[in-house]
Structure formats: C-alpha cells, structure tokens
N, C-alpha and C. Protein backbone atom coordinates (compact mmCIF):
# COMPACT_ATOMS: atom_id res chain seq x y z
N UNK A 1 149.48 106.55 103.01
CA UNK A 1 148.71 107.05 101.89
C UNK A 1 149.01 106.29 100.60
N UNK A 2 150.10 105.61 100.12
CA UNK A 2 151.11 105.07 99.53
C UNK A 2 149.15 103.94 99.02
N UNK A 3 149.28 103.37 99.89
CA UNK A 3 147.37 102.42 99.57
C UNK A 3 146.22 102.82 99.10
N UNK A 4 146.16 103.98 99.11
CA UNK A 4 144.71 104.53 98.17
C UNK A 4 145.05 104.59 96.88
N UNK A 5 143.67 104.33 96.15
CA UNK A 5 143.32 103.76 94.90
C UNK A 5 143.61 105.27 94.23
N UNK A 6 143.96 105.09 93.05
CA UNK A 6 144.80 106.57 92.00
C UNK A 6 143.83 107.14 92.24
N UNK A 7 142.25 106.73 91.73
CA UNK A 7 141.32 107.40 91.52
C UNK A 7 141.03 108.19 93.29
N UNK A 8 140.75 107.80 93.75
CA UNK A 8 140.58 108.48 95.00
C UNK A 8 141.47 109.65 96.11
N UNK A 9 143.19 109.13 95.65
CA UNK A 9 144.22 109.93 95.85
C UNK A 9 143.73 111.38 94.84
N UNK A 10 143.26 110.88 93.60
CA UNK A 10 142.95 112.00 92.84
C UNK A 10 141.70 112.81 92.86
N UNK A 11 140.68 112.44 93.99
CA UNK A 11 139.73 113.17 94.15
C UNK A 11 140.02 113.88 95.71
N UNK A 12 140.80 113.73 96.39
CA UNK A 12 141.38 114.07 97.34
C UNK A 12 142.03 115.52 97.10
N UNK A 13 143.15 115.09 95.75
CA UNK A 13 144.06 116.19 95.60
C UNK A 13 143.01 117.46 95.26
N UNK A 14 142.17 117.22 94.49
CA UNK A 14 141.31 118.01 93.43
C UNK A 14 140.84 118.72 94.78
N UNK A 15 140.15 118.14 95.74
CA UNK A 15 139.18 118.83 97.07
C UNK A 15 140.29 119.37 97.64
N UNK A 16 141.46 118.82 97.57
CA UNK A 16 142.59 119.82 98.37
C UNK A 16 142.47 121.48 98.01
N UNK A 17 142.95 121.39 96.40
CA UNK A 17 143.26 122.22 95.57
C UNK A 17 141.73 123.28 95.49
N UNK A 18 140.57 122.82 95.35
CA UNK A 18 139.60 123.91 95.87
C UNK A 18 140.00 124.33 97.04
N UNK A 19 139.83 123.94 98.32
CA UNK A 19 139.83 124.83 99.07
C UNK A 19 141.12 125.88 99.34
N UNK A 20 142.76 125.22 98.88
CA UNK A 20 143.76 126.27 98.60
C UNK A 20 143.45 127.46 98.11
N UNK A 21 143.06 127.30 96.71
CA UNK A 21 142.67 128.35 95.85
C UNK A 21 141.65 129.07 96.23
N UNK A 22 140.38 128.84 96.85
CA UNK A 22 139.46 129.51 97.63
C UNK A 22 139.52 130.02 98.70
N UNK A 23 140.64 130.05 99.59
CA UNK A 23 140.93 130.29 100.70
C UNK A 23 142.48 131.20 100.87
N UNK A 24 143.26 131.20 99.91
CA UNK A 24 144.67 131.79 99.72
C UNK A 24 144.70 132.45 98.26
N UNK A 25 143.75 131.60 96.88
CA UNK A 25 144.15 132.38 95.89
C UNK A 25 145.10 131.40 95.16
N UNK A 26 144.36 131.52 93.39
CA UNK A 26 145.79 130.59 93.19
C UNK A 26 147.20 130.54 92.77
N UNK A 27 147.78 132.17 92.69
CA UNK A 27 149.27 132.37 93.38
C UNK A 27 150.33 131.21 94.63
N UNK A 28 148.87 131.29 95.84
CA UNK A 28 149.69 130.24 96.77
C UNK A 28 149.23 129.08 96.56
N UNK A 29 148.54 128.55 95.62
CA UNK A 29 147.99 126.63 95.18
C UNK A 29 149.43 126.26 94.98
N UNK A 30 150.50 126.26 95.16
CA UNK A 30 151.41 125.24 94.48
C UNK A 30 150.90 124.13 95.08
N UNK A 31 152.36 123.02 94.06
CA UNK A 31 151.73 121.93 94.52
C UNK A 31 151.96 121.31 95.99
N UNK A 32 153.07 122.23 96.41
CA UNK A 32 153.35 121.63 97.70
C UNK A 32 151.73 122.08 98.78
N UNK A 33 151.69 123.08 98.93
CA UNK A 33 150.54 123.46 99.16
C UNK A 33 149.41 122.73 98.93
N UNK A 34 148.86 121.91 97.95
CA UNK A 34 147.39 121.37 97.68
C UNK A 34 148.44 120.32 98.22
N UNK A 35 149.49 119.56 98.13
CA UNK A 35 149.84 118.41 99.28
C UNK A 35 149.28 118.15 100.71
N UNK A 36 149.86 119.80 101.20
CA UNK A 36 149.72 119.81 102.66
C UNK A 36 148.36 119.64 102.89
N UNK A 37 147.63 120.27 102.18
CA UNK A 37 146.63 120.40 102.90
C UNK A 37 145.80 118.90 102.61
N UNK A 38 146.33 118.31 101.51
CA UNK A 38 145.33 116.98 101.19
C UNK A 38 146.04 116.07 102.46
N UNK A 39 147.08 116.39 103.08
CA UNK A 39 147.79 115.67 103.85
C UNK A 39 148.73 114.05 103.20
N UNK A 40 149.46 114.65 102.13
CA UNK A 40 149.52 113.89 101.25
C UNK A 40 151.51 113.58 100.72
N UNK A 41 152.44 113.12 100.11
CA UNK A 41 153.44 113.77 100.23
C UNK A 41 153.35 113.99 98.40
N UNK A 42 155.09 114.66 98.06
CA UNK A 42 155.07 115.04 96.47
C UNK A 42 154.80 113.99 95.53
N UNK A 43 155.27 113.03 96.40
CA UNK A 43 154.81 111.26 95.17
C UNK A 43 153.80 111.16 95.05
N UNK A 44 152.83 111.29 96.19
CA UNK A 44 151.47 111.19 95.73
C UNK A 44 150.92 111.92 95.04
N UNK A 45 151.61 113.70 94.44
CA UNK A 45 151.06 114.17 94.09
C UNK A 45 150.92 113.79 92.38
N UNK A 46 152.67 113.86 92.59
CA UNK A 46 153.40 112.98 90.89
C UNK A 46 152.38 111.40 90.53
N UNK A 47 151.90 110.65 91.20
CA UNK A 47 151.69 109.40 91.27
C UNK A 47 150.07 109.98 90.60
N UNK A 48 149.47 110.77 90.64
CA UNK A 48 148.09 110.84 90.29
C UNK A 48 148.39 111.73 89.74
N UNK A 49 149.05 113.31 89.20
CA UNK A 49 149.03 113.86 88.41
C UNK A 49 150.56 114.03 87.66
N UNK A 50 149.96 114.43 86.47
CA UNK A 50 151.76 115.29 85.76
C UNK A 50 151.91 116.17 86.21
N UNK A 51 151.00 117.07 85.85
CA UNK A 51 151.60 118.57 86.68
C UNK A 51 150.83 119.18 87.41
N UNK A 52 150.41 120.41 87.68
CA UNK A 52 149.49 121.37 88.58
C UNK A 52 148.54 121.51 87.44
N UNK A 53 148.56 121.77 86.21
CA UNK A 53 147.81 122.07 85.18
C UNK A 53 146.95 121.05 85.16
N UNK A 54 147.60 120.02 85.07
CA UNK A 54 146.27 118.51 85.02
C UNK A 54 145.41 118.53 85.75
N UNK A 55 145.74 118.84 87.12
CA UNK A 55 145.28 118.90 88.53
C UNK A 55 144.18 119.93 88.65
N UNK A 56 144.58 121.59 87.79
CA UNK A 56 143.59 122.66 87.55
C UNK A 56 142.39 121.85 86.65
N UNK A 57 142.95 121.52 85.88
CA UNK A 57 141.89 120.86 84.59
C UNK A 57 140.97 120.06 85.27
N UNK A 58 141.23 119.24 85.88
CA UNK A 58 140.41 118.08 86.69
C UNK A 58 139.43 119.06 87.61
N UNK A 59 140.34 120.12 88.74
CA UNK A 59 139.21 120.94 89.65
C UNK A 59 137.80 121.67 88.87
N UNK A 60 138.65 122.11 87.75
CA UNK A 60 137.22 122.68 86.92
C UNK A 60 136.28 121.47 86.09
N UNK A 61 136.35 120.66 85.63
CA UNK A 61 135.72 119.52 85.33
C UNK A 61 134.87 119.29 86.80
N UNK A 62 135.43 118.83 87.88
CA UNK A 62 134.24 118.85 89.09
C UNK A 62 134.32 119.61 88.87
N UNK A 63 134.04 121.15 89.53
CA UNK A 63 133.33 121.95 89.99
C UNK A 63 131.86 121.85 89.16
N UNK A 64 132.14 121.89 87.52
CA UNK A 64 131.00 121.88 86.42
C UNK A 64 130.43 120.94 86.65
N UNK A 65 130.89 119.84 86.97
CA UNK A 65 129.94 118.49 87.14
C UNK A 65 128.98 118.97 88.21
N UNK A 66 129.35 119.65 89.30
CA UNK A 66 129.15 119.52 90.50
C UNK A 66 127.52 120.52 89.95
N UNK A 67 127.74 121.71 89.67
CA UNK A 67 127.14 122.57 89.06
C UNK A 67 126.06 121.46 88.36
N UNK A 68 125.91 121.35 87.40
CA UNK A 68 125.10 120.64 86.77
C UNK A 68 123.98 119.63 87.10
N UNK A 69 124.38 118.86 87.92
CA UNK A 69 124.22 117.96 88.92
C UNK A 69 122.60 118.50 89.56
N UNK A 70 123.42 120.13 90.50
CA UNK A 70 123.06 120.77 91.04
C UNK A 70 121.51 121.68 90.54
N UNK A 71 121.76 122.02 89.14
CA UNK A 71 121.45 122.89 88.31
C UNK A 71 119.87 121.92 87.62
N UNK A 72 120.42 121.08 86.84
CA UNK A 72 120.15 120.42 85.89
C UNK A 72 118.88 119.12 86.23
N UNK A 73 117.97 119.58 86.32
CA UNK A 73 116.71 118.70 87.31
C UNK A 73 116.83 117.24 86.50
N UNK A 74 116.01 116.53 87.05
CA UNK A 74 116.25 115.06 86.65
C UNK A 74 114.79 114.97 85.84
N UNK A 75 113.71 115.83 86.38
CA UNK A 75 112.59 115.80 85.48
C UNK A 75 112.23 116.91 85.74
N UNK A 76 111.06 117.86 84.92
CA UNK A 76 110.28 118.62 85.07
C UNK A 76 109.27 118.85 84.72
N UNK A 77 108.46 119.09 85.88
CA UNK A 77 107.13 119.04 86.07
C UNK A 77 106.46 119.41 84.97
N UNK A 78 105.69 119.35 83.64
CA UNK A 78 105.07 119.01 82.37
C UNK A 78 104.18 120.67 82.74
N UNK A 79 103.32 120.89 83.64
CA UNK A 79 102.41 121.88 83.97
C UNK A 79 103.30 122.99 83.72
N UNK A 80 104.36 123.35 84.15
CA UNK A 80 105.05 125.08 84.05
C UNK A 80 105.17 125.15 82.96
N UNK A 81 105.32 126.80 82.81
CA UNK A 81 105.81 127.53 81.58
C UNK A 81 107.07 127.88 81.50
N UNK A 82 107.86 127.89 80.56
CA UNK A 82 109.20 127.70 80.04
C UNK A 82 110.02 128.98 80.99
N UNK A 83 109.26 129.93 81.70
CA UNK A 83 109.49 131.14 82.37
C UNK A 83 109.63 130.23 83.67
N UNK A 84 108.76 129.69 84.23
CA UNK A 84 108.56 129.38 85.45
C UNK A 84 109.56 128.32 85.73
N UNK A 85 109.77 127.46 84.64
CA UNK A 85 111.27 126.07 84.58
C UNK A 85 112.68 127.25 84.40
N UNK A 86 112.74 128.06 83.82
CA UNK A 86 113.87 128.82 83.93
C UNK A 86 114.45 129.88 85.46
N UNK A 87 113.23 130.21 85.92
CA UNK A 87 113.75 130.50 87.34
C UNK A 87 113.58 129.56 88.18
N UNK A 88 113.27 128.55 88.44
CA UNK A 88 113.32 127.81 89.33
C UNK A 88 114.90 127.17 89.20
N UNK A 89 115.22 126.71 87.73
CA UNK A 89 116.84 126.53 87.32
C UNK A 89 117.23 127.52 88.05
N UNK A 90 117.41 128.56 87.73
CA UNK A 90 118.05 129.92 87.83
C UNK A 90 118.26 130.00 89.72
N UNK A 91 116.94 129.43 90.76
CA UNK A 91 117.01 129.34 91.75
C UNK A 91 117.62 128.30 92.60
N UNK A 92 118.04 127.00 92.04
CA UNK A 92 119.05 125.90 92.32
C UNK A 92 120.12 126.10 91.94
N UNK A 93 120.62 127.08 90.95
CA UNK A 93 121.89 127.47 91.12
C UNK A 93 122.29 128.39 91.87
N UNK A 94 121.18 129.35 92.45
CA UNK A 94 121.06 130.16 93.69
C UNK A 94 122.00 129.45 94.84
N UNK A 95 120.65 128.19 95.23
CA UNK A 95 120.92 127.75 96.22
C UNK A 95 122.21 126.84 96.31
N UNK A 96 122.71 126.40 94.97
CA UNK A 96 124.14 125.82 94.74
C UNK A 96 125.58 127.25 94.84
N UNK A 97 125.26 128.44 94.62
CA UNK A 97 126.02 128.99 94.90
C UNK A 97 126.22 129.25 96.56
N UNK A 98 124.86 129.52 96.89
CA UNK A 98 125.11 129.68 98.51
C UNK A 98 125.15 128.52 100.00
N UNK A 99 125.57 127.58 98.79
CA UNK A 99 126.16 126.16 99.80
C UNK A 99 127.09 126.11 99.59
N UNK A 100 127.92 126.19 98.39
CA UNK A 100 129.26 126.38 97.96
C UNK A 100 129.78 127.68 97.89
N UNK A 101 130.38 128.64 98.28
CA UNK A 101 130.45 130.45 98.22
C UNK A 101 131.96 129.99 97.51
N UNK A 102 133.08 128.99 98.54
CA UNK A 102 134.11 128.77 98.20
C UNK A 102 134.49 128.24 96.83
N UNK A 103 133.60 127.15 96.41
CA UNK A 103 133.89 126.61 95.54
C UNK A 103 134.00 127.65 94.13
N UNK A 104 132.60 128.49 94.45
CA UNK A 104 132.67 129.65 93.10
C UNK A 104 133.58 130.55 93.26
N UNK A 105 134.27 130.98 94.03
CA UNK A 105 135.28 131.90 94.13
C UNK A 105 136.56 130.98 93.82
N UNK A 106 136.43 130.03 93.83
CA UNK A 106 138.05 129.21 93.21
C UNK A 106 137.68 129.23 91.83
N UNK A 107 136.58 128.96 91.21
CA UNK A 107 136.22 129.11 89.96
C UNK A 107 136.62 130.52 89.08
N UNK A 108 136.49 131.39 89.95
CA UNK A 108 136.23 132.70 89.49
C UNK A 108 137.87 133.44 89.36
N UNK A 109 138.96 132.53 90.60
CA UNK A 109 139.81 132.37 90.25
C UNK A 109 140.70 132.12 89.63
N UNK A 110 140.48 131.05 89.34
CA UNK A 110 141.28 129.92 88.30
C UNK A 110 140.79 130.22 86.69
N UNK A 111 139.72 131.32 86.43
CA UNK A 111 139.28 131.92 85.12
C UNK A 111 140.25 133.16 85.05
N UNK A 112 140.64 133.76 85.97
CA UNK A 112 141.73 134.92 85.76
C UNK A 112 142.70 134.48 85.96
N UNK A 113 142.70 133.73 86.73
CA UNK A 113 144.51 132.98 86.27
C UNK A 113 145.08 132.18 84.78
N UNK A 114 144.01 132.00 84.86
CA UNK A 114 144.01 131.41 83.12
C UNK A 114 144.07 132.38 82.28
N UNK A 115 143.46 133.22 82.28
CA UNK A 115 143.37 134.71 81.18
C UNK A 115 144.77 134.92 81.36
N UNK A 116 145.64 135.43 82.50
CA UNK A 116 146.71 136.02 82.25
C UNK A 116 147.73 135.63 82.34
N UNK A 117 147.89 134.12 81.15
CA UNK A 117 149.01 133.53 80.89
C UNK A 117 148.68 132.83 79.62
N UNK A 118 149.00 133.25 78.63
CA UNK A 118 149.24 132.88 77.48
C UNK A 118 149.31 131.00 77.02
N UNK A 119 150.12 130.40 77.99
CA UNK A 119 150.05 128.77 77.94
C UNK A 119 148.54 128.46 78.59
N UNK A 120 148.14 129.52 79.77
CA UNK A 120 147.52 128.93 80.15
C UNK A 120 145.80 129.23 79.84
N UNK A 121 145.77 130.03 78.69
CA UNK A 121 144.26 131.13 78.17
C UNK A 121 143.31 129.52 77.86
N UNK A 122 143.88 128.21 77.27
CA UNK A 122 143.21 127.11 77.15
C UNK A 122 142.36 126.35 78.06
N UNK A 123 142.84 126.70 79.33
CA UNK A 123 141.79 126.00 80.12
C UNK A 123 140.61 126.74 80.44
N UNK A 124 140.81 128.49 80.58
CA UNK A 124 139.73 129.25 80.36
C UNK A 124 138.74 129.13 79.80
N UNK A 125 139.70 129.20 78.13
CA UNK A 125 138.32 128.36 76.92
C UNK A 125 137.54 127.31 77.15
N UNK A 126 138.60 125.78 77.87
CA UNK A 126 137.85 124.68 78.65
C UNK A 126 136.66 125.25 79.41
N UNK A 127 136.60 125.70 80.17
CA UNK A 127 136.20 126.08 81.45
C UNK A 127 134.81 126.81 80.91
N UNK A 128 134.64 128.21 79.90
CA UNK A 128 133.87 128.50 79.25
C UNK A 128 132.66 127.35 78.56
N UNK A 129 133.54 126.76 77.83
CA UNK A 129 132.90 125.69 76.78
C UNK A 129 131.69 125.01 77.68
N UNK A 130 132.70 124.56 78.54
CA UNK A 130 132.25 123.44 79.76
C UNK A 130 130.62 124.12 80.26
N UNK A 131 131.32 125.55 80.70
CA UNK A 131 129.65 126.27 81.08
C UNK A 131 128.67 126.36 80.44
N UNK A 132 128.75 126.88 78.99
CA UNK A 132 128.14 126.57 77.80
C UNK A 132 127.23 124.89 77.19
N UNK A 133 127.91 124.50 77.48
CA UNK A 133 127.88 122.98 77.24
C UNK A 133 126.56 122.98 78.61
N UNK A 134 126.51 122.79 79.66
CA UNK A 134 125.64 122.59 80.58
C UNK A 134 124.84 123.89 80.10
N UNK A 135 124.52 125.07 80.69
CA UNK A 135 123.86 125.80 79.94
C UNK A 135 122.62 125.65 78.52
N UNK A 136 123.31 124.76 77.57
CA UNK A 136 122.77 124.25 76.85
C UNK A 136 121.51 123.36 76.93
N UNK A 137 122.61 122.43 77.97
CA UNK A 137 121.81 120.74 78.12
C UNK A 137 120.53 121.57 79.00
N UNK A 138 120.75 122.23 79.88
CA UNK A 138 119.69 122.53 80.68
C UNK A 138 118.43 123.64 79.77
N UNK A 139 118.86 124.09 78.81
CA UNK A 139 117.77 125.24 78.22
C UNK A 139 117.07 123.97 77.34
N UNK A 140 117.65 123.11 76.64
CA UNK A 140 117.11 122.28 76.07
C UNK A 140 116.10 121.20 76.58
N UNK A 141 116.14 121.04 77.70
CA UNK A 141 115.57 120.19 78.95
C UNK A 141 114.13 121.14 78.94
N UNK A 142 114.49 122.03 79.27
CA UNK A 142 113.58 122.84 79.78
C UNK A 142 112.64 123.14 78.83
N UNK A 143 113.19 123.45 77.45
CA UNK A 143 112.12 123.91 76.36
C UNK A 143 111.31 122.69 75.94
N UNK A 144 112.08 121.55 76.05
CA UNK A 144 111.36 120.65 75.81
C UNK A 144 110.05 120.38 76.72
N UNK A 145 110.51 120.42 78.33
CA UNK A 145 109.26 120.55 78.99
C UNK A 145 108.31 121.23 78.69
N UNK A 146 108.44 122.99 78.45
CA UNK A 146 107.87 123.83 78.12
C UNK A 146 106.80 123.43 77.23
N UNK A 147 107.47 122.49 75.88
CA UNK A 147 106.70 122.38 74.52
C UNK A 147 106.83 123.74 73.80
N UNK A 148 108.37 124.42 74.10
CA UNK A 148 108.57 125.67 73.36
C UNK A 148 109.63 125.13 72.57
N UNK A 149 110.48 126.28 71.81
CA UNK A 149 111.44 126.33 71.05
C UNK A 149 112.18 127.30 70.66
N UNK A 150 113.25 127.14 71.16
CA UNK A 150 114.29 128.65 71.27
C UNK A 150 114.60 129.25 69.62
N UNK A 151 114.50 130.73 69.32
CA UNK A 151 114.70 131.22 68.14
C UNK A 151 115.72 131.30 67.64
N UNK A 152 116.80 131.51 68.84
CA UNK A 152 118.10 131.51 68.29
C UNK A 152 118.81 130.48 68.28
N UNK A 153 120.02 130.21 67.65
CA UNK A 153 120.59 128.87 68.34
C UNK A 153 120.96 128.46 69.84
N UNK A 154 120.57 126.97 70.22
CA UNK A 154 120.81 127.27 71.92
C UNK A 154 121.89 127.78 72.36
N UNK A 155 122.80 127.23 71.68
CA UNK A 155 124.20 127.92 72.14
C UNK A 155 124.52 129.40 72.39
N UNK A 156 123.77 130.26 71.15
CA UNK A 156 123.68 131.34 71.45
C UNK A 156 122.89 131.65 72.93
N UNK A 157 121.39 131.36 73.22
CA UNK A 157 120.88 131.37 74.17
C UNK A 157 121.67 130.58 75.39
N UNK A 158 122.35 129.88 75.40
CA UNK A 158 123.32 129.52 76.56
C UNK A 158 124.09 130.17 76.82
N UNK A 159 124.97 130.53 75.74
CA UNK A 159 125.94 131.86 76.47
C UNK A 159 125.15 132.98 76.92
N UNK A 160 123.92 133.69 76.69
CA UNK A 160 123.47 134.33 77.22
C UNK A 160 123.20 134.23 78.87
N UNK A 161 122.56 132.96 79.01
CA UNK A 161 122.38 132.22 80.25
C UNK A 161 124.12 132.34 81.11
N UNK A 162 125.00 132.34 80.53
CA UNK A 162 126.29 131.92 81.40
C UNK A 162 126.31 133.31 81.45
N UNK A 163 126.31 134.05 80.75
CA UNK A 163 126.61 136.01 81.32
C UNK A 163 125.54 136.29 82.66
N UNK A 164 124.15 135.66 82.25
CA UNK A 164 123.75 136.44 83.62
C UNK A 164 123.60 135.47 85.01
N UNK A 165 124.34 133.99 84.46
CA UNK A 165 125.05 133.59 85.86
C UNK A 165 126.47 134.06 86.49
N UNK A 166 127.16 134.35 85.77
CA UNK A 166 128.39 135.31 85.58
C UNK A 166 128.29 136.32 87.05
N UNK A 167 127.14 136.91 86.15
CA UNK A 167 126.99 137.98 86.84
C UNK A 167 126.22 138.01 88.62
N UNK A 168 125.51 136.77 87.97
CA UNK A 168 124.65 136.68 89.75
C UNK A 168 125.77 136.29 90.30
N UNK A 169 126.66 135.78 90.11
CA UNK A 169 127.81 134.66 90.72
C UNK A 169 128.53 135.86 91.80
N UNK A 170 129.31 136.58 90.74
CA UNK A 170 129.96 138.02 91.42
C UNK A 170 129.32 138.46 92.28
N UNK A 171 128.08 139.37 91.83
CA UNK A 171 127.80 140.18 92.58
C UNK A 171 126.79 139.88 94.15
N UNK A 172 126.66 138.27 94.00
CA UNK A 172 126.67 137.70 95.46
C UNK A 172 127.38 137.46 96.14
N UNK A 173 128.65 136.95 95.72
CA UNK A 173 129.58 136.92 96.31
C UNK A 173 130.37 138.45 97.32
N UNK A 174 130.01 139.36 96.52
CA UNK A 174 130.44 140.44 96.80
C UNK A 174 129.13 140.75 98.31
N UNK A 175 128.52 140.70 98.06
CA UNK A 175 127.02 141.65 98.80
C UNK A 175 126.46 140.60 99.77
N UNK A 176 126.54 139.29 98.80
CA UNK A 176 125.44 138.56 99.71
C UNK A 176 124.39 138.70 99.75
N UNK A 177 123.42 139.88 99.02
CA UNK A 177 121.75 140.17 99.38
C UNK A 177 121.29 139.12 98.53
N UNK A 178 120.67 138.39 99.28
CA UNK A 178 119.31 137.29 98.76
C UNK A 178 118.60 138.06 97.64
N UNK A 179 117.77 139.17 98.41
CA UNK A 179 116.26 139.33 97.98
C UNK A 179 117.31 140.02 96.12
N UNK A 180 118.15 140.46 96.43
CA UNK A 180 118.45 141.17 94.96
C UNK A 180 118.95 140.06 94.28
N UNK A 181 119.42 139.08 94.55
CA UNK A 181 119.67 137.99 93.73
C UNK A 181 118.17 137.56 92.95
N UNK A 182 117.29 137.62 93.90
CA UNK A 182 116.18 136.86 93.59
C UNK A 182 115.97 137.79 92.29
N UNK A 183 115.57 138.69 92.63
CA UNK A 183 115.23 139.78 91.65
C UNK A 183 116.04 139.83 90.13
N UNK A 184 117.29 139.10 90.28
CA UNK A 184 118.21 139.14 89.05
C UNK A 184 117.50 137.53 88.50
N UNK A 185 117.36 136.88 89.15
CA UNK A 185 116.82 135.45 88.72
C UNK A 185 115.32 135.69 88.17
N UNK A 186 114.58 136.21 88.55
CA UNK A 186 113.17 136.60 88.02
C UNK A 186 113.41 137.48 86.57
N UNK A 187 114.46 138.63 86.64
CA UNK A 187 115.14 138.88 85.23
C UNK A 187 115.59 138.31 84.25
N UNK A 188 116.26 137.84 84.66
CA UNK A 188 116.90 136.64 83.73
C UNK A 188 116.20 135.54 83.25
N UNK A 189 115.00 134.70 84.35
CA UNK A 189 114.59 134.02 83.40
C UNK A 189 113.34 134.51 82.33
N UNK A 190 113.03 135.55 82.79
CA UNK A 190 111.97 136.70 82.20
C UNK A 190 112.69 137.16 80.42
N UNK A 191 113.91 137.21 80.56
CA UNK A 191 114.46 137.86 79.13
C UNK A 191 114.42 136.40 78.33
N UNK A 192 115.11 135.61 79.31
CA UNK A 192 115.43 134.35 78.19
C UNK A 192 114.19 133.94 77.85
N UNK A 193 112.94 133.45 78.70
CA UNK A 193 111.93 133.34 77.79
C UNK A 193 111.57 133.82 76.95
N UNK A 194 111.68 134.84 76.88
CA UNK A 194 111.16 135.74 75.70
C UNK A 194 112.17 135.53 74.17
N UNK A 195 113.02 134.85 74.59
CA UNK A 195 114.11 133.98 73.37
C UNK A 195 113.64 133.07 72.95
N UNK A 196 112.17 132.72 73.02
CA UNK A 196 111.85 131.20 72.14
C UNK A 196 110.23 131.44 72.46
N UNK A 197 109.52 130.90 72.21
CA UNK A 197 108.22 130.69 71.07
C UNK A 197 107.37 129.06 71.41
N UNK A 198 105.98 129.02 71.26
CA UNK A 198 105.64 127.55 71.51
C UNK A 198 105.79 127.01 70.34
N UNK A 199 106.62 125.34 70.57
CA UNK A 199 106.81 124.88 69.62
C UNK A 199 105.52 124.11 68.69
C-alpha cells in the first residue's frame, strides 16, 4: 500500500470511514478501525491524515459534493415552472438518498457527534454551511430557469430547503415509505415556490 498516490490513499480512507460510521456508528470509527477496513496500516493512516478530525472533515466535504453533484442539474429545461424545477430537485435527492441510505445515516451521525463535543460543534457548523451553500447554488439555478425571483434572501430560502431535506432524510430512513416521501417533496416544493415571484 506504501505505492499509492496520497491523494488516492486519501479517498480510500474517507470510503473506509463512511461505511465504519454507517454501519457501527461513530463511537467505533477509530482510526484503527477506518484502517482495517480500508485494509490499510497506521502509517498510512498518519501519511494522508493528522488526525481522525481531518479525516471527518474530508468525509463530510464528499458526502456534500456527492449530494450536489447528485442534486444540482447541469441544465434545466427553460419550459417548467419554478414549482415543477423544485420537485423534480427535491426528487433526485429522493433518488440520491435511496441509493445511498448508508451514506446519509453517517451524515446524520457525524452531525450529533459533532453537537456533543464542544472542540468538536465546528465541523457541525462546517457541515451546515456546506448544506446551505448547495441549497443555495441550486434555488438560484432554478429561479433563474424559472425567470422568477426569491423574496427573501436565498440563504434564508436555503435554509428553509435544508429543514425540509432534514426532515425527508430522517423520516425515510426510519419508514422507508416512498409514496409519503413523495408527498413531502410535492410539499416542500409547493411552500418554497410560493417564496418568490416572476422576475
């Protein structure tokens, strides 16, 4: 292993460290642990990161990328209405949650592990921002397609957007029902339109 490129040892560790934390919780992520499972030894872990914290920081950076990616269309179709571009968003992160189940539950993890440690409440905030930040880029995408214009500030309207992904996130995870997800996505993008106006 001693031969792979930093960068790649370090996308290794990161895919280790999701599935630890998604699969055990991140109580048991040490680092020996995201080792084993990357199949990796402690130098390699030292050799690409400082600590476990760097290593958290990096997993949530992908995951958001990953999200976004996912989320965040490359064009949109000029004909819909700013309602109809918001659930269809709202429905690729559907279908990004239910290809990934694991990945959002390490997420959902690593946000309460962060809350309840004082050194560690900063990557939370990261982690927030980060959602916000995409959230954004994507309402802005969208209104622009629309030819609308949001009333409030986007940011405000983005954090709105991250509460009721928040919330679809959980309570699929928990249940699993499709058709009521759908139903929260037809909500959601139903309120947020109604947050902006033709421009």
């Amino acid at each position: 292993m001693s031969r792979i490129p930093a960068a790649e040892r370090r996308a290794a560790l990161v895919e280790a460290a999701i599935r630890v934390v998604a699969r055990e919780g991140i109580a048991h992520a040490t680092t020996r642990a995201i080792v084993a499972e990357a199949e990796m030894s402690l130098a390699s872990f030292h050799y690409a990161f400082e600590s476990r914290d760097e290593l958290i920081d990096e997993v949530i950076r992908t995951v958001v990328a990953r999200e976004q990616q996912a989320v965040v269309p490359d064009a949109i179709d000029g004909d819909e209405d700013l309602r109809a571009i918001l659930e269809a968003g709202l429905l690729r992160y559907l279908e990004h949650l239910r290809a990934e189940p694991a990945r959002e539950l390490a997420m959902l993890e690593l946000t309460l592990y962060a809350l309840r440690s004082p050194e560690r409440y900063p990557l939370a905030v990261m982690q927030y921002a980060r959602y916000t930040e995409l959230a954004a880029e994507a309402l802005e995408v969208a209104a622009q397609a629309a030819g609308a214009r949001w009333l409030l500030p986007v940011r405000d309207v983005a954090r709105t957007l991250v509460a009721f992904t928040d919330g679809l996130t959980t309570t699929w995870l928990v249940d699993r029902d499709e058709e009521a997800a759908r139903r929260v996505v037809v909500a959601a993008a139903d309120a947020l339109s109604r947050m902006a106006e033709p421009a």
